[in-house]
Protein backbone atom coordinates (compact mmCIF):
# COMPACT_ATOMS: atom_id res chain seq x y z
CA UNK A 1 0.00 0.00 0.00
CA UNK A 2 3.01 2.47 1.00
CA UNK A 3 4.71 1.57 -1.74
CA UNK A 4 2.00 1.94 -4.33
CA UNK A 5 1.48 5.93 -2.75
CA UNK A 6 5.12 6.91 -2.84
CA UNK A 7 5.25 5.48 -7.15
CA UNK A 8 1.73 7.24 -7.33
CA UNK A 9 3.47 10.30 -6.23
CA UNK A 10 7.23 9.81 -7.59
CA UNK A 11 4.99 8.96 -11.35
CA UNK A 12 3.43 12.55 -11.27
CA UNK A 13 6.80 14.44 -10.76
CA UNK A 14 8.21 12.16 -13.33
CA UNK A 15 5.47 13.13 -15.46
CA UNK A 16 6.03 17.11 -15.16
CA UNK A 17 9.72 16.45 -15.74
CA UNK A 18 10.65 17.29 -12.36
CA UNK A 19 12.28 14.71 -10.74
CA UNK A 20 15.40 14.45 -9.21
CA UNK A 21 17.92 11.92 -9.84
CA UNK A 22 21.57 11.08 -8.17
CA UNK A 23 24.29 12.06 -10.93
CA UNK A 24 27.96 11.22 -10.82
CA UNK A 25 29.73 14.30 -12.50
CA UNK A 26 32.23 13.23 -15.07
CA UNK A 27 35.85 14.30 -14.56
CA UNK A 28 36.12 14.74 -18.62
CA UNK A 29 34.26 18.33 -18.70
CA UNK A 30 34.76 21.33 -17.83
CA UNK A 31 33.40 22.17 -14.37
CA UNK A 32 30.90 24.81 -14.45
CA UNK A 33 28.38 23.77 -12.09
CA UNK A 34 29.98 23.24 -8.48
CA UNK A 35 30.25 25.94 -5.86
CA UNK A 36 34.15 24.70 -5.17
CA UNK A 37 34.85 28.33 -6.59
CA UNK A 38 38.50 28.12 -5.74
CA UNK A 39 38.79 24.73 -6.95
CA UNK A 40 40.73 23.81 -4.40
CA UNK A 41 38.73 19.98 -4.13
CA UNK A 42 41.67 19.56 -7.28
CA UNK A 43 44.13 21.98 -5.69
CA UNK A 44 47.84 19.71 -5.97
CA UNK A 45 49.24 22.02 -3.36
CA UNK A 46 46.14 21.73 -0.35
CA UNK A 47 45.99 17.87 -1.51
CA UNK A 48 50.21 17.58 -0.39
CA UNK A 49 49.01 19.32 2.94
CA UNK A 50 46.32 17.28 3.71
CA UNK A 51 48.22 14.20 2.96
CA UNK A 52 50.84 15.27 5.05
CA UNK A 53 49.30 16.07 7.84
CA UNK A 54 46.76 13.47 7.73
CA UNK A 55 49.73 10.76 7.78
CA UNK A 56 51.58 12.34 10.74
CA UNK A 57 48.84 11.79 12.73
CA UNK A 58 48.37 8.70 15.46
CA UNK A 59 44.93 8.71 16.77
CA UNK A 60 41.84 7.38 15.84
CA UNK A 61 40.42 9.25 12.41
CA UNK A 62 37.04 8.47 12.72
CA UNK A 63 34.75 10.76 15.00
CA UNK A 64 33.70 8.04 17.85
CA UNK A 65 30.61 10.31 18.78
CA UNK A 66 28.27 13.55 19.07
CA UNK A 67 30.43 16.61 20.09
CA UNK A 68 28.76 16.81 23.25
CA UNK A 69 29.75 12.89 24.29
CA UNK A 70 32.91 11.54 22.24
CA UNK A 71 33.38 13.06 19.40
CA UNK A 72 34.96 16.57 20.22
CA UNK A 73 38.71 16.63 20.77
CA UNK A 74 41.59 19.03 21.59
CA UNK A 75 41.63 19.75 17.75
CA UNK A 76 37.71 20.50 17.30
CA UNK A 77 38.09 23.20 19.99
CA UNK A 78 41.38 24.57 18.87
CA UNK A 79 39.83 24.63 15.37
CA UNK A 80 36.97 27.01 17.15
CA UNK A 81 39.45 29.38 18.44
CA UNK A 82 41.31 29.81 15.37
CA UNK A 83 37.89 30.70 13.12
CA UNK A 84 36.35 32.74 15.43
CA UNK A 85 40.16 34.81 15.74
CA UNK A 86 40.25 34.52 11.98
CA UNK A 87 36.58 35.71 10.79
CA UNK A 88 37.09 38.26 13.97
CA UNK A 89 34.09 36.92 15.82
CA UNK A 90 34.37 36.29 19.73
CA UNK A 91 33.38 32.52 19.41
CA UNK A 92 32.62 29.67 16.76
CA UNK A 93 31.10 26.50 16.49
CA UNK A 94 31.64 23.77 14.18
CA UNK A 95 28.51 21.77 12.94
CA UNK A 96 28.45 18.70 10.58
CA UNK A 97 27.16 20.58 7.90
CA UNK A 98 25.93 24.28 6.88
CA UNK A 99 22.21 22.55 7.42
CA UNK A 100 21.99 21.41 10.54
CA UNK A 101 23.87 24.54 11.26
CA UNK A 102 20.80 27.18 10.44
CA UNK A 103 18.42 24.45 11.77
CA UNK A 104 19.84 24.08 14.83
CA UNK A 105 20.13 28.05 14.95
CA UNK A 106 16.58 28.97 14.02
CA UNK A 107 14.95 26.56 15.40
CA UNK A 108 16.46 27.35 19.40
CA UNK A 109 18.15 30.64 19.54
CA UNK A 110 14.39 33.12 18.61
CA UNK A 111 13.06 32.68 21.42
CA UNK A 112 8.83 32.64 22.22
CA UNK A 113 7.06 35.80 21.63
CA UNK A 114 10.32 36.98 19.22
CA UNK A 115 9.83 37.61 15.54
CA UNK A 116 12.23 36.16 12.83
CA UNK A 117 12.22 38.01 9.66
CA UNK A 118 13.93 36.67 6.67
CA UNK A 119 14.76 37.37 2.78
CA UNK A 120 12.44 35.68 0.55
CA UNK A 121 15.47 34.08 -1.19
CA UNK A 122 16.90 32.72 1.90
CA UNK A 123 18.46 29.43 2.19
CA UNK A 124 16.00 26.52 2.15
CA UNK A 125 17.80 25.58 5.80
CA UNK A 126 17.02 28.44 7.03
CA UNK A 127 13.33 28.06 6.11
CA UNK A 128 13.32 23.90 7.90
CA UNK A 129 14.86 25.73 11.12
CA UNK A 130 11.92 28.17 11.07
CA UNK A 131 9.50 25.49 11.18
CA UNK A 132 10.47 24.31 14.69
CA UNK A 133 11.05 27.81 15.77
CA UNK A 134 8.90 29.16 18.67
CA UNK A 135 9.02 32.62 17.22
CA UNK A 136 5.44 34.58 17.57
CA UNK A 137 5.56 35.97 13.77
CA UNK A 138 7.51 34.41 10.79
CA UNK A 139 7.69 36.64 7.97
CA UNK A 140 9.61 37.38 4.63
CA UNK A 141 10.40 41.06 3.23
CA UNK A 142 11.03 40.93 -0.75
CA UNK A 143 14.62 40.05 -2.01
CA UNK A 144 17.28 42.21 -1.00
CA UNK A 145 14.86 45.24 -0.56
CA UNK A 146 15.86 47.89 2.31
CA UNK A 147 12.59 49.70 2.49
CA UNK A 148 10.42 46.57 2.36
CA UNK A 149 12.55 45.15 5.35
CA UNK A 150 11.82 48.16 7.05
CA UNK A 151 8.08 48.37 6.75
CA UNK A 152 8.16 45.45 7.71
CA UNK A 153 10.13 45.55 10.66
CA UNK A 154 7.57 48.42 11.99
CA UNK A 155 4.95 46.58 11.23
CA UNK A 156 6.91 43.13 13.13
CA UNK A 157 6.96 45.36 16.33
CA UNK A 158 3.39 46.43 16.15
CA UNK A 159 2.62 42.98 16.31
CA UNK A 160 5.28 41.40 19.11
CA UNK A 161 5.88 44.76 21.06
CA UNK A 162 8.85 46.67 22.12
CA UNK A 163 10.46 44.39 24.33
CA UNK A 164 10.08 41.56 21.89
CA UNK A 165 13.69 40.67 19.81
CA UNK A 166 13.43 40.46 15.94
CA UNK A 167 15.96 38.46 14.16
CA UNK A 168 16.59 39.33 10.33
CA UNK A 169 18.35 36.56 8.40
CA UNK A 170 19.82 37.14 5.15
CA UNK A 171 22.57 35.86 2.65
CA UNK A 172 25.71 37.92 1.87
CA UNK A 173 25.45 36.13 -1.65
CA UNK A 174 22.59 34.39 -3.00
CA UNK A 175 23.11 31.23 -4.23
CA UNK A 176 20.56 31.60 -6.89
CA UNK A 177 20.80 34.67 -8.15
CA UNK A 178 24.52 35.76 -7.44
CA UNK A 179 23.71 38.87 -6.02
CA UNK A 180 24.96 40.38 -3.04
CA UNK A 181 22.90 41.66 0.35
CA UNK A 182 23.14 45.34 1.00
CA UNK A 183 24.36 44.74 4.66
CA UNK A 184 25.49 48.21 5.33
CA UNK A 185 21.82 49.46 4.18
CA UNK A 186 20.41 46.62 6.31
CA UNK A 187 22.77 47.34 9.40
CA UNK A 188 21.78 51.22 9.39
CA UNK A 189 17.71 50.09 9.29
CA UNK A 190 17.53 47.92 12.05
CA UNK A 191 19.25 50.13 14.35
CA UNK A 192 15.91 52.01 15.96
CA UNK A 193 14.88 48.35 16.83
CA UNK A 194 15.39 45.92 18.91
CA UNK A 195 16.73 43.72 16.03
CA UNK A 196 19.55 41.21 15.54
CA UNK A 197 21.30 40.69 12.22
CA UNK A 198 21.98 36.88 11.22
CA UNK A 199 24.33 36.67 8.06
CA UNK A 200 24.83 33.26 6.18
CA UNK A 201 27.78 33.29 4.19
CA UNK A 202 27.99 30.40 2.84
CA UNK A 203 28.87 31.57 -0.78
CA UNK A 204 31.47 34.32 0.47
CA UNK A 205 33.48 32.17 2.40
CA UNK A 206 37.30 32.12 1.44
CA UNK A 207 35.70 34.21 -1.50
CA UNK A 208 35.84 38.03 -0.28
CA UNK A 209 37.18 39.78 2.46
CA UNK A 210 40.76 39.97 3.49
CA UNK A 211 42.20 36.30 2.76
CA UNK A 212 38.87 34.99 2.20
CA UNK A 213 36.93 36.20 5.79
CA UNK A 214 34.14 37.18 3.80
CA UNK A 215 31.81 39.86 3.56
CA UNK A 216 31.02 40.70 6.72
CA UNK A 217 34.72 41.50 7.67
CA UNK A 218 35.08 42.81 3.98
CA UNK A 219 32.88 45.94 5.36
CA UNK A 220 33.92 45.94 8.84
CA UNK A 221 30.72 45.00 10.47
CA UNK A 222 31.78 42.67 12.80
CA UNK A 223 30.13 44.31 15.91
CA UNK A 224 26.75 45.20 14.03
CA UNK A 225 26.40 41.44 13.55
CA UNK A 226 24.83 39.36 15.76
CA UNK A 227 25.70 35.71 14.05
CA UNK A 228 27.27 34.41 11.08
CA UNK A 229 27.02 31.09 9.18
CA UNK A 230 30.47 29.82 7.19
CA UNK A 231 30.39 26.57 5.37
CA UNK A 232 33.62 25.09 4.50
CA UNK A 233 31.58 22.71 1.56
CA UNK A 234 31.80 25.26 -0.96
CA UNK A 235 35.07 27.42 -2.00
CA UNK A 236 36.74 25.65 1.17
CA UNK A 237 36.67 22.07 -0.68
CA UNK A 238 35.48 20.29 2.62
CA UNK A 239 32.36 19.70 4.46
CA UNK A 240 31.25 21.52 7.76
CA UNK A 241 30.16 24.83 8.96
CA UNK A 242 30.90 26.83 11.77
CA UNK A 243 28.27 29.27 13.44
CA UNK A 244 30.44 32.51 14.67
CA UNK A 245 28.88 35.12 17.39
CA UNK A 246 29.20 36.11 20.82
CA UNK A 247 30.23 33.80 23.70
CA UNK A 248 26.95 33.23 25.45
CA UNK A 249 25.32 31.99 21.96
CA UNK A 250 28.09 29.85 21.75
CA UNK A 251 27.14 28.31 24.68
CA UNK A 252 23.77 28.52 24.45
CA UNK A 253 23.82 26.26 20.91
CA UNK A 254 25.81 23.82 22.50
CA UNK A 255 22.87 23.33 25.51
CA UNK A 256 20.19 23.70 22.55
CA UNK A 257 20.91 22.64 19.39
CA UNK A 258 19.77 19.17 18.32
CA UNK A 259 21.55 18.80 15.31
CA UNK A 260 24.58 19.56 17.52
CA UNK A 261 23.44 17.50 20.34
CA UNK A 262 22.51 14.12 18.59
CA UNK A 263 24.50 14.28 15.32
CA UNK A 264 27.72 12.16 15.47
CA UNK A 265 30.42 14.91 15.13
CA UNK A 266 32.48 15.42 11.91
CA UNK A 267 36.03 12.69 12.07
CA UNK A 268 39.13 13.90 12.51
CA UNK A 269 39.79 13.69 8.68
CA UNK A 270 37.03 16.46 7.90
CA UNK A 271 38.61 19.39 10.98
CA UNK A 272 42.25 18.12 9.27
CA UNK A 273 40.87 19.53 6.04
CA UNK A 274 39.19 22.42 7.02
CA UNK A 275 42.27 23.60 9.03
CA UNK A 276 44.31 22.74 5.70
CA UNK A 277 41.95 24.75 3.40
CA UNK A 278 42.22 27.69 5.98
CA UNK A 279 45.71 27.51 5.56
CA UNK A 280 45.76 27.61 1.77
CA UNK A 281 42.81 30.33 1.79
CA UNK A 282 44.77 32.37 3.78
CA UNK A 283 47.89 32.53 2.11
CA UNK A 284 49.84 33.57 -0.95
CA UNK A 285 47.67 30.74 -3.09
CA UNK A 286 44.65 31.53 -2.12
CA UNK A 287 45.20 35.54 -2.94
CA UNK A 288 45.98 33.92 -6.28
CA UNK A 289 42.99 31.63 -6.81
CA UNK A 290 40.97 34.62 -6.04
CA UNK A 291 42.60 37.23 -8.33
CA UNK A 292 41.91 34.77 -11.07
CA UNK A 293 38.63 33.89 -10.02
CA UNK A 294 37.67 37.60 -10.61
CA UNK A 295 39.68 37.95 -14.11
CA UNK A 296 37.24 34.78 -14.85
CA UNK A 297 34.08 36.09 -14.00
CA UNK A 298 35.10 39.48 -16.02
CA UNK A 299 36.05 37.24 -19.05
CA UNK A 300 32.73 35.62 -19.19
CA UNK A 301 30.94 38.49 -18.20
CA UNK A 302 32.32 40.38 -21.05
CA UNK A 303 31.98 37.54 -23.91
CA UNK A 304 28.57 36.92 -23.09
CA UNK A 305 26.01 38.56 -25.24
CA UNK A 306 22.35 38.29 -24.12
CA UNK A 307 19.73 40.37 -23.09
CA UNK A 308 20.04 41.89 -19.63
CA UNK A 309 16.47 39.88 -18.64
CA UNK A 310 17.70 36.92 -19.53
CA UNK A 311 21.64 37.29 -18.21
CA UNK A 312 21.20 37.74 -14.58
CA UNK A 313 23.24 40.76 -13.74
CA UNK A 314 25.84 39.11 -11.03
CA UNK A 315 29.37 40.16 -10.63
CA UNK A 316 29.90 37.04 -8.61
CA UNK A 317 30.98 33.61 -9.26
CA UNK A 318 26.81 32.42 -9.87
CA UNK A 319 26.00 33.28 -12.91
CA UNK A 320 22.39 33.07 -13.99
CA UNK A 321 20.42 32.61 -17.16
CA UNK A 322 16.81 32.46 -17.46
CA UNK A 323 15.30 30.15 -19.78
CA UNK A 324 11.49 30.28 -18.68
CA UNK A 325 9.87 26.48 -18.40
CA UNK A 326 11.38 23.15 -16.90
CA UNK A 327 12.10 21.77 -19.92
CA UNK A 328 14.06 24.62 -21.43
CA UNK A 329 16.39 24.69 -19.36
CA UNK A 330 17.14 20.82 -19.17
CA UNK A 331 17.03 20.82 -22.78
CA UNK A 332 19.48 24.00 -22.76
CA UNK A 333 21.59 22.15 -19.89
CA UNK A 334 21.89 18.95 -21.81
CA UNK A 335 22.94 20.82 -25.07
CA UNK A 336 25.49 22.27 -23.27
CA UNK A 337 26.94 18.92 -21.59
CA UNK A 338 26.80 17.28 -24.63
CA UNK A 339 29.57 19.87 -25.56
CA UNK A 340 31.41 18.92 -22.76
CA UNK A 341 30.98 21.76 -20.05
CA UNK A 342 28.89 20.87 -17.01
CA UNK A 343 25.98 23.02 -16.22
CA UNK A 344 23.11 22.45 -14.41
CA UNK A 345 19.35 23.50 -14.75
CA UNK A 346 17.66 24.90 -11.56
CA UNK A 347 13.95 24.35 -12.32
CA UNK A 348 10.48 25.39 -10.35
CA UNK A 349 10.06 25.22 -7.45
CA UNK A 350 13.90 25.67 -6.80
CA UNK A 351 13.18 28.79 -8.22
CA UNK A 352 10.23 30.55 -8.69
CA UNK A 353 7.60 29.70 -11.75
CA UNK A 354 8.62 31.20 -15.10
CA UNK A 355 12.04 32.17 -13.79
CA UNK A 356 14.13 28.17 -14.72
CA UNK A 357 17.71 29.01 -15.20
CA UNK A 358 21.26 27.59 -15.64
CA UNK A 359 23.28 28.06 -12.82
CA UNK A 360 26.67 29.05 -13.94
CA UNK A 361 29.64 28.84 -11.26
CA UNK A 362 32.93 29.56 -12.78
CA UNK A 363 35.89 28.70 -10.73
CA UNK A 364 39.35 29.80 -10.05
CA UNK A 365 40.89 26.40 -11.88
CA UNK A 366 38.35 27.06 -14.63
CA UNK A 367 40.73 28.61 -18.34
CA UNK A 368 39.99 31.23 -20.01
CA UNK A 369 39.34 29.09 -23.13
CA UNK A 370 36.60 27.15 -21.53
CA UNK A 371 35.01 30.10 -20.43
CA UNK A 372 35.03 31.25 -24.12
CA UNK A 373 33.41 27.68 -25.53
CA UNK A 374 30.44 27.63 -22.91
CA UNK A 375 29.58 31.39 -24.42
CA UNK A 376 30.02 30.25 -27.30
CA UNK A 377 27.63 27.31 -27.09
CA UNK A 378 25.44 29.06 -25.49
CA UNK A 379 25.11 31.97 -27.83
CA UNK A 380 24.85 29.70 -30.17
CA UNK A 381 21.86 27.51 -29.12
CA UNK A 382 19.74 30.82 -28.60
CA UNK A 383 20.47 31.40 -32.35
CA UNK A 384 19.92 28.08 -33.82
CA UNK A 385 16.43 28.06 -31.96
CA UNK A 386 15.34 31.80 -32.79
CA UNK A 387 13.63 32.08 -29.15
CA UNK A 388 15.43 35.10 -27.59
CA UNK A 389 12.67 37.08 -27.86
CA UNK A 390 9.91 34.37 -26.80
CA UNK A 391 12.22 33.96 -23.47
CA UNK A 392 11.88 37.87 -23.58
CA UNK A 393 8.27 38.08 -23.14
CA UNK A 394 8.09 34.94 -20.83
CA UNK A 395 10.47 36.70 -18.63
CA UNK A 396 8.71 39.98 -18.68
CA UNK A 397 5.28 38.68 -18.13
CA UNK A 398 6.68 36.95 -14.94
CA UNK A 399 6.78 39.77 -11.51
CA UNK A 400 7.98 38.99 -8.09
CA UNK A 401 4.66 39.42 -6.14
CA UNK A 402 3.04 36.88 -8.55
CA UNK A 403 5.79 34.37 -7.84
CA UNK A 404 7.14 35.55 -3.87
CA UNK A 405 3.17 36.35 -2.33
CA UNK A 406 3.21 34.87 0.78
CA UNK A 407 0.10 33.84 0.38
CA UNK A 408 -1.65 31.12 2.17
CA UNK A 409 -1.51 29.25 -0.97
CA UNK A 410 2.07 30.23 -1.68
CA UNK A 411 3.68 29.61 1.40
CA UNK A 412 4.74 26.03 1.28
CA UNK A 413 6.60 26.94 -2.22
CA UNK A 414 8.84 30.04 -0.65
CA UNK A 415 9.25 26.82 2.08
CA UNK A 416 11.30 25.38 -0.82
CA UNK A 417 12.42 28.40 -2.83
CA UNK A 418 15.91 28.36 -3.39
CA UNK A 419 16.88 25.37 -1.96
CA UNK A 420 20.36 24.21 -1.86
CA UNK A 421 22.23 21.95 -4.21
């Protein structure tokens, strides 16, 4: 009977073309679909440090336990010290992964009768954490806009009172779009309020800022911070996430937290190679990696030729291109690998109806002659088919409030906007 429901309902996302299947990525294209940014998962230099390290090493590699039983270690909580000192926070701590990081966050630090206000392009683990939250009001203010945020933050206090805290949650860098949060606008509105400022950087890490710190430190904001999310899965090559902020939340996630609490802690293997990435990030190679990262970005953004509603306008790594309707954009995508460059297509309700895309991340390892082929094959598949213009209108005739209401019958899809890869 169970069975027969679950093909009943796998059969009618099959039959829209939406579902999801496990794919190993070849090693024989050209990797344009990742978010290692730095490439340093095929850096020669951080694989001799890891290697080296890891070998020198004479305890157990595996993690024997949750943090809070077995698994933490001398080298977890060193590992704390040094990110929090490096990202200039006055504390860190290291999840698993950047998901159980803002679900454990969310759903224990707001506490009840508080208000949690969020960007309606937020992370989908953001959005899980909310749901066990025992905030008062849960509420969205459109993408990246300062005056929206604060009508609705007078509107938030209205509702929970004065005394009440509000916690706004953003991205420094949307991993959709590839656009950047206006943090100082955001810090200077929430400064009549009672409001604390949680900034998930998960695609700024070891990206921007001063040897990778990230966007935060990039504008010295530090102090008008409350918390910060860094992953180490993306430009970092490794898997974890650290949440950084004051000393009490520190110890106030560790009491709290379930994801901390009854998740077996990462092995020794994993804090090896986020301690080696640091090190690599940090340095003379990793000022490199980023240098040409940026010449990268400017080569494709420069070759490209399409029309501004249909070329996302990011100066980032994430490059976007809308190609309105699910099977556009696989058929685009598919083109595209066939030609031996790996893009994927991020379909609704990833994103939002009418705008399907190709997510584009260029990387630091990425040459300056594969950047010119994927223009060129995708310049070219928009002229063979003759549908510039039809994407045009399709484009055009879709607007944010039709797609972002929060509704009651829209709700559950912002749940899963922008989910993560």
């Amino acid at each position: 009977m169970l069975l027969d429901q679950l093909k009943a309902v796998l059969e009618i996302r099959i039959n829209r073309n939406l579902d999801r299947k496990l794919v190993v990525a070849s090693s024989d294209i050209a990797d344009f679909s990742s978010n290692d940014f730095l490439g340093l998962s095929r850096n020669s230099s951080f694989h001799k440090r890891y290697i080296d390290q890891l070998s020198k090493f004479p305890r157990p590699l595996g993690s024997t336990g949750s943090r809070l039983l077995d698994g933490n270690s001398d080298f977890a909580e060193t590992l704390d010290t040094f990110l929090a000192q490096f990202h200039k926070a006055e504390s860190a701590l290291t999840f698993t992964s950047g998901f159980d990081a803002n679900v454990g966050f969310f759903s224990c630090v707001p506490q009840p009768g508080d208000a949690i206000i969020f960007d309606e392009f937020i992370h989908a683990s953001v959005h899980d954490g909310l749901k066990f939250s025992r905030a008062a009001v849960v509420t969205r203010f459109k993408h990246n806009d300062v005056e929206h945020l604060k009508e609705t933050l007078i509107k938030t206090v209205e509702k929970v009172g004065p005394e009440k805290n509000i916690l706004v949650a953003v991205e420094s860098l949307y991993s959709m779009d590839g656009d950047f949060a206006p943090l100082r606008e955001i810090v200077e509105v929430l400064k009549p309020y009672n409001a604390y400022l949680f900034v998930d950087e998960a695609h700024a890490t070891g990206v921007y800022g001063d040897q990778g710190r990230g966007i935060v430190c990039e504008l010295g904001l530090e102090r008008q911070v409350f918390a910060r999310l860094h992953t180490f899965g993306k430009a970092l090559g490794c898997n974890g996430a650290a949440i950084l902020g004051p000393i009490v939340l520190r110890s106030y996630l560790i009491n709290y937290a379930r994801p901390l609490i009854f998740s077996t802690f990462l092995p020794y293997s994993s804090l090896l190679a986020i301690k080696c990435s640091y090190e690599i990030v940090s340095g003379e190679i990793g000022d490199q990696l980023r240098k040409n990262l940026q010449k990268l970005i400017l080569k494709f953004r420069s070759s490209i030729n399409l029309p501004s509603n249909v070329l996302l306008p990011s100066t980032s790594a994430i490059q976007g291109i809308i190609v309105p309707g699910n099977e556009n954009a696989v058929k685009l995508s598919r083109v595209i690998q066939k030609a031996g460059y790996n893009v994927k297509p991020i379909r609704s309700p990833t994103v939002p109806l009418g705008k399907e895309r190709l997510r584009i991340c260029i990387h630091a390892d990425n040459t300056e002659e594969e950047i010119q082929g994927l223009v060129n094959e995708i310049e070219n598949y928009f002229k063979n088919n003759g549908n510039i213009t039809s994407y045009k209108e399709n484009v055009k005739n879709v607007t944010n409030d039709d797609n972002n209401s929060l509704s009651k019958k829209s709700t559950k899809h912002i749940f899963r906007h922008n989910s993560k890869l």
